[in-house]
Protein backbone atom coordinates (compact mmCIF):
# COMPACT_ATOMS: atom_id res chain seq x y z
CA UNK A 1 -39.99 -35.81 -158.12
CA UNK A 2 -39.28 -36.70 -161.99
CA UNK A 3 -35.33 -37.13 -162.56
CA UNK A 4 -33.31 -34.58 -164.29
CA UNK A 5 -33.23 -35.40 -167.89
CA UNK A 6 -29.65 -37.43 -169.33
CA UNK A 7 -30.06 -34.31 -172.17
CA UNK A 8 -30.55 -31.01 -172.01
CA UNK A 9 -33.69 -29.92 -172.93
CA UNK A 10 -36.39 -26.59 -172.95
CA UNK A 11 -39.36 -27.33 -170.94
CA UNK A 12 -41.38 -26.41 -173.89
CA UNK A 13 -41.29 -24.96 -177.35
CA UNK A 14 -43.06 -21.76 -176.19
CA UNK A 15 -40.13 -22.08 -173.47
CA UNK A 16 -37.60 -22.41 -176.25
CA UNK A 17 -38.73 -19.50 -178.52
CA UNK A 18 -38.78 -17.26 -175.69
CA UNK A 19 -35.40 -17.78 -174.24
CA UNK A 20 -33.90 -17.84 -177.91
CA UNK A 21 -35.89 -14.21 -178.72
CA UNK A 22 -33.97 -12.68 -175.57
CA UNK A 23 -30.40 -14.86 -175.96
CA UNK A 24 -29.97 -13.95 -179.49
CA UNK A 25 -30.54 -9.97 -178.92
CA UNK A 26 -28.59 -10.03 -175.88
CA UNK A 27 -25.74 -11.50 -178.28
CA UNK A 28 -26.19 -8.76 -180.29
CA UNK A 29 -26.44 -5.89 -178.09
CA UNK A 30 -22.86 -7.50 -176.17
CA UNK A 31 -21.10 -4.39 -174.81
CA UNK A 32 -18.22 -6.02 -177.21
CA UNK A 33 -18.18 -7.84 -180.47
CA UNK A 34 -18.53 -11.74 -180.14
CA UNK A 35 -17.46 -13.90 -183.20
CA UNK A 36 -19.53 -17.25 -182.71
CA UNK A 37 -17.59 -20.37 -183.19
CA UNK A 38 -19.15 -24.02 -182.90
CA UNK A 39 -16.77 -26.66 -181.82
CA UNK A 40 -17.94 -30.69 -182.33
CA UNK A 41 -17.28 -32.56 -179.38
CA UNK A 42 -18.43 -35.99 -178.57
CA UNK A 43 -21.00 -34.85 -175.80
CA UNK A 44 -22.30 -32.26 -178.84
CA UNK A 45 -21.72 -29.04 -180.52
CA UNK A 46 -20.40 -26.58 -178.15
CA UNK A 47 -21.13 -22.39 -179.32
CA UNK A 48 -18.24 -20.35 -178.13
CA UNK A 49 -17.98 -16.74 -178.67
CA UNK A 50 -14.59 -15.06 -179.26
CA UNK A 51 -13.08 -11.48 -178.52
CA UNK A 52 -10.57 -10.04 -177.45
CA UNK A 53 -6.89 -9.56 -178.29
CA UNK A 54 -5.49 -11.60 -181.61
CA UNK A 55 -3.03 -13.47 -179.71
CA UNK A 56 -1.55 -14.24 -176.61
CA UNK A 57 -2.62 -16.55 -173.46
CA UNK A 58 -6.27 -17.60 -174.42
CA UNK A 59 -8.39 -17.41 -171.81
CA UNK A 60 -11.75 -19.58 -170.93
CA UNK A 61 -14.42 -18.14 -169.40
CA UNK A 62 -16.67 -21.42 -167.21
CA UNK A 63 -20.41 -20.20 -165.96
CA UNK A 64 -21.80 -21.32 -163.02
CA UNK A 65 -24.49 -23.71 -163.12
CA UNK A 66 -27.29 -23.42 -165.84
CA UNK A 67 -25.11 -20.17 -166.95
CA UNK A 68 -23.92 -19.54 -170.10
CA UNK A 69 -21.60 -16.45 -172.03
CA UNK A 70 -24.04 -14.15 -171.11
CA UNK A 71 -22.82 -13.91 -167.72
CA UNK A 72 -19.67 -12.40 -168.71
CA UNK A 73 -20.71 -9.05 -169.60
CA UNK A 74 -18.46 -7.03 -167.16
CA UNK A 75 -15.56 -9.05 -167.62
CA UNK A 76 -15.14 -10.16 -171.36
CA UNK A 77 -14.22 -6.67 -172.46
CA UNK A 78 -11.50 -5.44 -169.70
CA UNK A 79 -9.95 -9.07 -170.07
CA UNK A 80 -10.32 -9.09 -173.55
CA UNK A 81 -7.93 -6.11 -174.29
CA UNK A 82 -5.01 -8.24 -172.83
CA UNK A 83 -5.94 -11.55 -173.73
CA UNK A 84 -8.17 -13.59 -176.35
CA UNK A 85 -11.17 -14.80 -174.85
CA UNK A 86 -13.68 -17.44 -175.21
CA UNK A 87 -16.98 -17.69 -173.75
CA UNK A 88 -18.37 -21.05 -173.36
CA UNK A 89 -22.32 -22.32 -173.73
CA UNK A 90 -21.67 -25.51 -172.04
CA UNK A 91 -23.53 -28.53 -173.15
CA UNK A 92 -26.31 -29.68 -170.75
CA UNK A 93 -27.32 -26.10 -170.24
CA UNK A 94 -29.66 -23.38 -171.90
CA UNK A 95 -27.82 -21.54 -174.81
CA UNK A 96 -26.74 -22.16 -178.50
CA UNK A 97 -24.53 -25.74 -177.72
CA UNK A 98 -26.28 -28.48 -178.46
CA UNK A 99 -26.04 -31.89 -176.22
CA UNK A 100 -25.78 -34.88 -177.94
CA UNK A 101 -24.49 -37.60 -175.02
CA UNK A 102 -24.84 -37.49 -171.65
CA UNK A 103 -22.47 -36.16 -169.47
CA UNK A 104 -21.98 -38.74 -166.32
CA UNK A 105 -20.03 -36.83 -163.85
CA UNK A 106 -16.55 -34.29 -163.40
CA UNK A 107 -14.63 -37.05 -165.54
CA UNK A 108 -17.53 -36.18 -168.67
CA UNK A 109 -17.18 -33.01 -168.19
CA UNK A 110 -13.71 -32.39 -168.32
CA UNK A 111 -12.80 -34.56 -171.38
CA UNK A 112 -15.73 -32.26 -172.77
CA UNK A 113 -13.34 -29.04 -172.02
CA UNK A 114 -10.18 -30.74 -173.31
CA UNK A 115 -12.27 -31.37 -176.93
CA UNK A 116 -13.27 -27.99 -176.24
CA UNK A 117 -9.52 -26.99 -175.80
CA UNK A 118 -9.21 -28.88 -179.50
CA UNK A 119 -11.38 -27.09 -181.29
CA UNK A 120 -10.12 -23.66 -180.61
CA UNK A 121 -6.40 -24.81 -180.99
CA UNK A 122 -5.06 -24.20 -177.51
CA UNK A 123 -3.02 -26.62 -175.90
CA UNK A 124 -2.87 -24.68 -172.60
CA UNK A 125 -5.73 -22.36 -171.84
CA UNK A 126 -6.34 -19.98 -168.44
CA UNK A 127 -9.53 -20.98 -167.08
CA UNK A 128 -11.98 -18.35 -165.67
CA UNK A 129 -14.52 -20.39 -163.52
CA UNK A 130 -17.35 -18.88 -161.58
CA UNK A 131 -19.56 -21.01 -159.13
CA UNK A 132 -20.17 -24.40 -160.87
CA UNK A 133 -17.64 -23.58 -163.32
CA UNK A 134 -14.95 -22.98 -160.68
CA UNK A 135 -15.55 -26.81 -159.35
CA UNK A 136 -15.14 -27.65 -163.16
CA UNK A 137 -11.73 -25.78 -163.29
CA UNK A 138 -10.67 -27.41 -160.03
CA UNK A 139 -11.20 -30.90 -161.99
CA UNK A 140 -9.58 -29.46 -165.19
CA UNK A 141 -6.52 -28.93 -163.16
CA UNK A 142 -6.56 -31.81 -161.18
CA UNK A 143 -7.39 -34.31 -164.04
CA UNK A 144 -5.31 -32.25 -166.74
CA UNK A 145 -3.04 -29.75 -165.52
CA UNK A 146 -1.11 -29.38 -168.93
CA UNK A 147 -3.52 -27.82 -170.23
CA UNK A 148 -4.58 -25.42 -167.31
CA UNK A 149 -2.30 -22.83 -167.50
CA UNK A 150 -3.60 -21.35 -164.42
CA UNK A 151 -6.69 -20.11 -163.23
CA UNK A 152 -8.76 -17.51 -161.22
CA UNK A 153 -11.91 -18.89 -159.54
CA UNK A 154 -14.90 -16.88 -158.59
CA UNK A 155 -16.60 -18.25 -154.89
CA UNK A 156 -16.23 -21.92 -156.85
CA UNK A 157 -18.66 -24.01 -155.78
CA UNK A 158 -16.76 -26.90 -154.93
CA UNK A 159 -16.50 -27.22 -151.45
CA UNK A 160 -19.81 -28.39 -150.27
CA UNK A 161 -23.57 -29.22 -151.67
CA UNK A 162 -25.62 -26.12 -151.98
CA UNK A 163 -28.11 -26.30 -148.47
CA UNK A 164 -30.99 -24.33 -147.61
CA UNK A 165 -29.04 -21.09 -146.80
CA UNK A 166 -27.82 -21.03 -150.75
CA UNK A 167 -31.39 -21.45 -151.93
CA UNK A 168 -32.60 -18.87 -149.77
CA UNK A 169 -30.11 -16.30 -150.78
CA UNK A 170 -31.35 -17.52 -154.61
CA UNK A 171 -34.55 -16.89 -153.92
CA UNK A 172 -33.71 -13.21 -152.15
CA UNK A 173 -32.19 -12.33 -155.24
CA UNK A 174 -34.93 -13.14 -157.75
CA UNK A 175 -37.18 -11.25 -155.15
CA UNK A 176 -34.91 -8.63 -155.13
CA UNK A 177 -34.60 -8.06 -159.11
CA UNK A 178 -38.12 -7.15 -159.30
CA UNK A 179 -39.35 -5.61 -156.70
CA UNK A 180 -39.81 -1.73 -155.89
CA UNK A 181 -36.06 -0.04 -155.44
CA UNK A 182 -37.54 0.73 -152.14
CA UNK A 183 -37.89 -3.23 -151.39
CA UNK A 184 -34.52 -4.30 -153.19
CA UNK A 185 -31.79 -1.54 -151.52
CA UNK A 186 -32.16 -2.94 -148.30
CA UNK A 187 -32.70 -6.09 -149.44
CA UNK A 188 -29.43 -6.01 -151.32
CA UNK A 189 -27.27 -5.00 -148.47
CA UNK A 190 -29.01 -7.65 -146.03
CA UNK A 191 -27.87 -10.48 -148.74
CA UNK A 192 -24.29 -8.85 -149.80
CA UNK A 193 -25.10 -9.08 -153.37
CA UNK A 194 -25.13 -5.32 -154.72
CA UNK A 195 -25.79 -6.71 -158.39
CA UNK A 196 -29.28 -6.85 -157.66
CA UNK A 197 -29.62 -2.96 -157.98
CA UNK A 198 -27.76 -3.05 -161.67
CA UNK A 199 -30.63 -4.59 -163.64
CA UNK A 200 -29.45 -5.90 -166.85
CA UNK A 201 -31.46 -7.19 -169.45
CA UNK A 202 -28.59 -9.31 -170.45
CA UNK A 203 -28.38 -10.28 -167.16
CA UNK A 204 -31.98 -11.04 -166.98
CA UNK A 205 -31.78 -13.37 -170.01
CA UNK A 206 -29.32 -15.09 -168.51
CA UNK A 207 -30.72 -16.02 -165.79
CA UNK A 208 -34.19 -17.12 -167.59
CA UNK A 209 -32.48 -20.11 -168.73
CA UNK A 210 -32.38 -21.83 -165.17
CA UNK A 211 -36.00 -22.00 -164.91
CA UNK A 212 -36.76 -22.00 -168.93
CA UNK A 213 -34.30 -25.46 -169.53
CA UNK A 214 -34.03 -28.72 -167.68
CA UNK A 215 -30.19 -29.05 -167.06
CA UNK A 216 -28.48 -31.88 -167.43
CA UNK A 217 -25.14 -30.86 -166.29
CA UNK A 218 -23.30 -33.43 -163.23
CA UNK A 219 -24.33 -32.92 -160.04
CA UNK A 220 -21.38 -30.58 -157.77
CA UNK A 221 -19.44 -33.62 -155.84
CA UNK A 222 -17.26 -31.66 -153.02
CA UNK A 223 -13.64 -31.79 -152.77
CA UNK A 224 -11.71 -33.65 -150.77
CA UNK A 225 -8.33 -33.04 -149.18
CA UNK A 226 -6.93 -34.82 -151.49
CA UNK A 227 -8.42 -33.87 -154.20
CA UNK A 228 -7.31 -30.08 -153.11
CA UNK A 229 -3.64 -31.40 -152.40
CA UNK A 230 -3.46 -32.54 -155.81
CA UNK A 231 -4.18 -28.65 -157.71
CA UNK A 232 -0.50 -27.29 -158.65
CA UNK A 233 -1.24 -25.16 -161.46
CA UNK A 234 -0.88 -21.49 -160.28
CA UNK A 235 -4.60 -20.69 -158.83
CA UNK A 236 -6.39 -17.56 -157.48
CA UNK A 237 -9.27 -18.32 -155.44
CA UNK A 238 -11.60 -15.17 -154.40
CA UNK A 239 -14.00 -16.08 -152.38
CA UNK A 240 -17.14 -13.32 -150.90
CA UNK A 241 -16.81 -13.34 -147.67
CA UNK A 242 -20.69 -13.52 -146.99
CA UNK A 243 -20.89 -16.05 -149.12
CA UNK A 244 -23.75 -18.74 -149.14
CA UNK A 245 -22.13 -21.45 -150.53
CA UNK A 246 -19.22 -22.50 -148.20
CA UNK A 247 -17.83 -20.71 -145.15
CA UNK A 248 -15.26 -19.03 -146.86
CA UNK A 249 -13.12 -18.06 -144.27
CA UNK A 250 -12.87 -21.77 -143.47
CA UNK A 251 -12.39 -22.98 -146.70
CA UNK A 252 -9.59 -20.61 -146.93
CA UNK A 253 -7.31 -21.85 -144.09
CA UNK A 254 -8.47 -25.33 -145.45
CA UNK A 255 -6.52 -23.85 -148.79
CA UNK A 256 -4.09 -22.34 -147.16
CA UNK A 257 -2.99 -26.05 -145.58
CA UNK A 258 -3.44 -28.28 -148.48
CA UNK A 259 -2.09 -26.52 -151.31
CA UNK A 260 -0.05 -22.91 -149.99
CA UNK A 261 0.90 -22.33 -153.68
CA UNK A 262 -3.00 -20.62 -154.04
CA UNK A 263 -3.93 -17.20 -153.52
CA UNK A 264 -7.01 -17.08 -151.70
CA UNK A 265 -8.81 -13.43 -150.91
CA UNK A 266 -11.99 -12.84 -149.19
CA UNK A 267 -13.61 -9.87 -150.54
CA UNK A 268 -15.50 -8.01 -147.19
CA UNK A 269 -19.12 -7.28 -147.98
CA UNK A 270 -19.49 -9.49 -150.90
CA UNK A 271 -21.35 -12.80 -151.01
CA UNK A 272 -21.96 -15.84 -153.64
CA UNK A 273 -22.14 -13.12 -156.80
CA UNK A 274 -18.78 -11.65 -156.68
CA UNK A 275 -18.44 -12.13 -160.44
CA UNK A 276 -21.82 -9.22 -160.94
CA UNK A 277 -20.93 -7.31 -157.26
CA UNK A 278 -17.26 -6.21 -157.80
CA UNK A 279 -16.42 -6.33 -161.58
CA UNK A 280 -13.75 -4.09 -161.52
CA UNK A 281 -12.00 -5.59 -158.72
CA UNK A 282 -12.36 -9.23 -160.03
CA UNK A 283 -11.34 -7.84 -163.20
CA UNK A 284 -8.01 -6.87 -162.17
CA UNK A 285 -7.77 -9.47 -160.26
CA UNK A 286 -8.20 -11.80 -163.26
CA UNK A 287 -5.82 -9.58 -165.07
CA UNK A 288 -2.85 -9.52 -162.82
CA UNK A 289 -2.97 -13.09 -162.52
CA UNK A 290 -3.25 -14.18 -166.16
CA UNK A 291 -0.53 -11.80 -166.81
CA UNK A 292 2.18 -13.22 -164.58
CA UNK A 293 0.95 -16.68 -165.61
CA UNK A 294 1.64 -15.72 -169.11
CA UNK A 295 4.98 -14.30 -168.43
CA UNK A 296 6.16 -17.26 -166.81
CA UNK A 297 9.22 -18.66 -169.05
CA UNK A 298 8.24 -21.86 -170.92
């Protein structure tokens, strides 16, 4: 098996032309206006897109793995008219940033977000983090919690490697987005991941990049206890309960016992893709949170 490349790269220029025809129209057909801003860092130029409100708590929007600010579609908007919001290509993974250094593990990665923080001028931000990007939030706040102002996490991905289960469910889902509705309503309730029958094209871009660009993001390294004892920045956690990447409802008492101060929910019926299943409800979950974080004195 050939190693994972130290630099983000498209398997191919044909690769490259494609994903770049369907990125850049699914940037322009956004369900809200997205004013690109390119931020130097020292692992490469990082594209950020900004909406939302003109001031007030900024909040960070973190993909999961291989993702990018196209998977933020149902969410930008509703947070956006509370909050300014910025939605993050990371470096290492298919979109407009462009990698320049390697990225050698969570400590990489997060001095990448602080430079991040830099460039858009906020010393404190509240971090959005779904999947991979919740695992990269959990590290933000661990590694620099002044500038984690707090942070709602989407079934993070932090808590063990992906096994055969997760890659099953993966694979269930690509099934499911094209086949027959016939084939994919069933199929959707068997895997708890309702997205499936919502088709977007956005969506559908998005998700091209995983198998379009060789990723060379750090590999998921699971929390410890102590590494869980040592989050204190306000946190909501919402896990699916049927999710395939932990046992959440074990995981949860886990959180409950190393660090009480987090809200934890399991959402019944729901698996890995809580972000695409509920919108609305992780919406105002999002919402209610940032809001009391930002109306904390200080």
């Amino acid at each position: 098996m050939a190693d994972h490349p130290k630099i983000g790269r498209f398997r191919n220029d044909r690769a490259e032309e494609r994903y770049f025809a369907g990125y850049d129209a699914a940037i322009r057909d956004f369900p809200v206006p997205l004013e690109p801003l390119d931020v130097p860092t020292a692992y490469g130029s990082t594209r950020l897109y900004r909406t939302g409100a003109a001031d007030g708590l900024p909040v960070v929007f973190l993909p999961g793995h291989g993702g990018n600010s196209l998977g933020w579609i149902h969410t930008s908007g509703p947070v956006g008219a509370a909050h300014p919001v910025y939605l993050v290509d990371p470096v290492g993974a298919a979109g407009r940033s462009v990698q320049s250094r390697p990225l050698d593990g969570a400590g990489d990665l997060t001095d990448w977000l602080g430079q991040v923080l830099d460039g858009i001028g906020a010393p404190a931000a509240y971090l959005v983090g779904f999947s991979y990007g919740g695992w990269q939030a959990l590290h933000a706040a661990i590694r620099m919690p002044g500038r984690v102002a707090g942070m709602t996490l989407l079934d993070p991905a932090a808590f063990r490697v992906a096994g055969l289960r997760h890659y099953a469910w993966g694979f269930a889902c690509g099934l499911g987005l094209h086949a027959p509705p016939w084939i994919r309503r069933p199929l959707s309730r068997l895997i708890h991941t309702d997205s499936i029958n919502r088709k977007s094209r956005i969506l559908m871009v998005a998700i091209s990049g995983t198998y379009l660009y060789e990723q060379a993001l750090p590999p998921m390294v699971p929390l410890t206890d102590d590494d869980l004892a040592a989050v204190t920045v306000p946190a909501r956690i919402v896990f699916g309960a049927h999710s395939t990447m932990q046992d959440s409802a074990a995981e949860a008492r886990r959180l409950a016992r190393l660090t009480p101060s987090t809200e934890v929910e399991l959402v019944p019926g729901c698996g890995h893709s809580i972000a695409f299943d509920v919108p609305d409800l992780i919406n105002a979950r999002i919402l209610e949170h940032a809001g009391r974080v930002a109306r904390r004195p200080g």
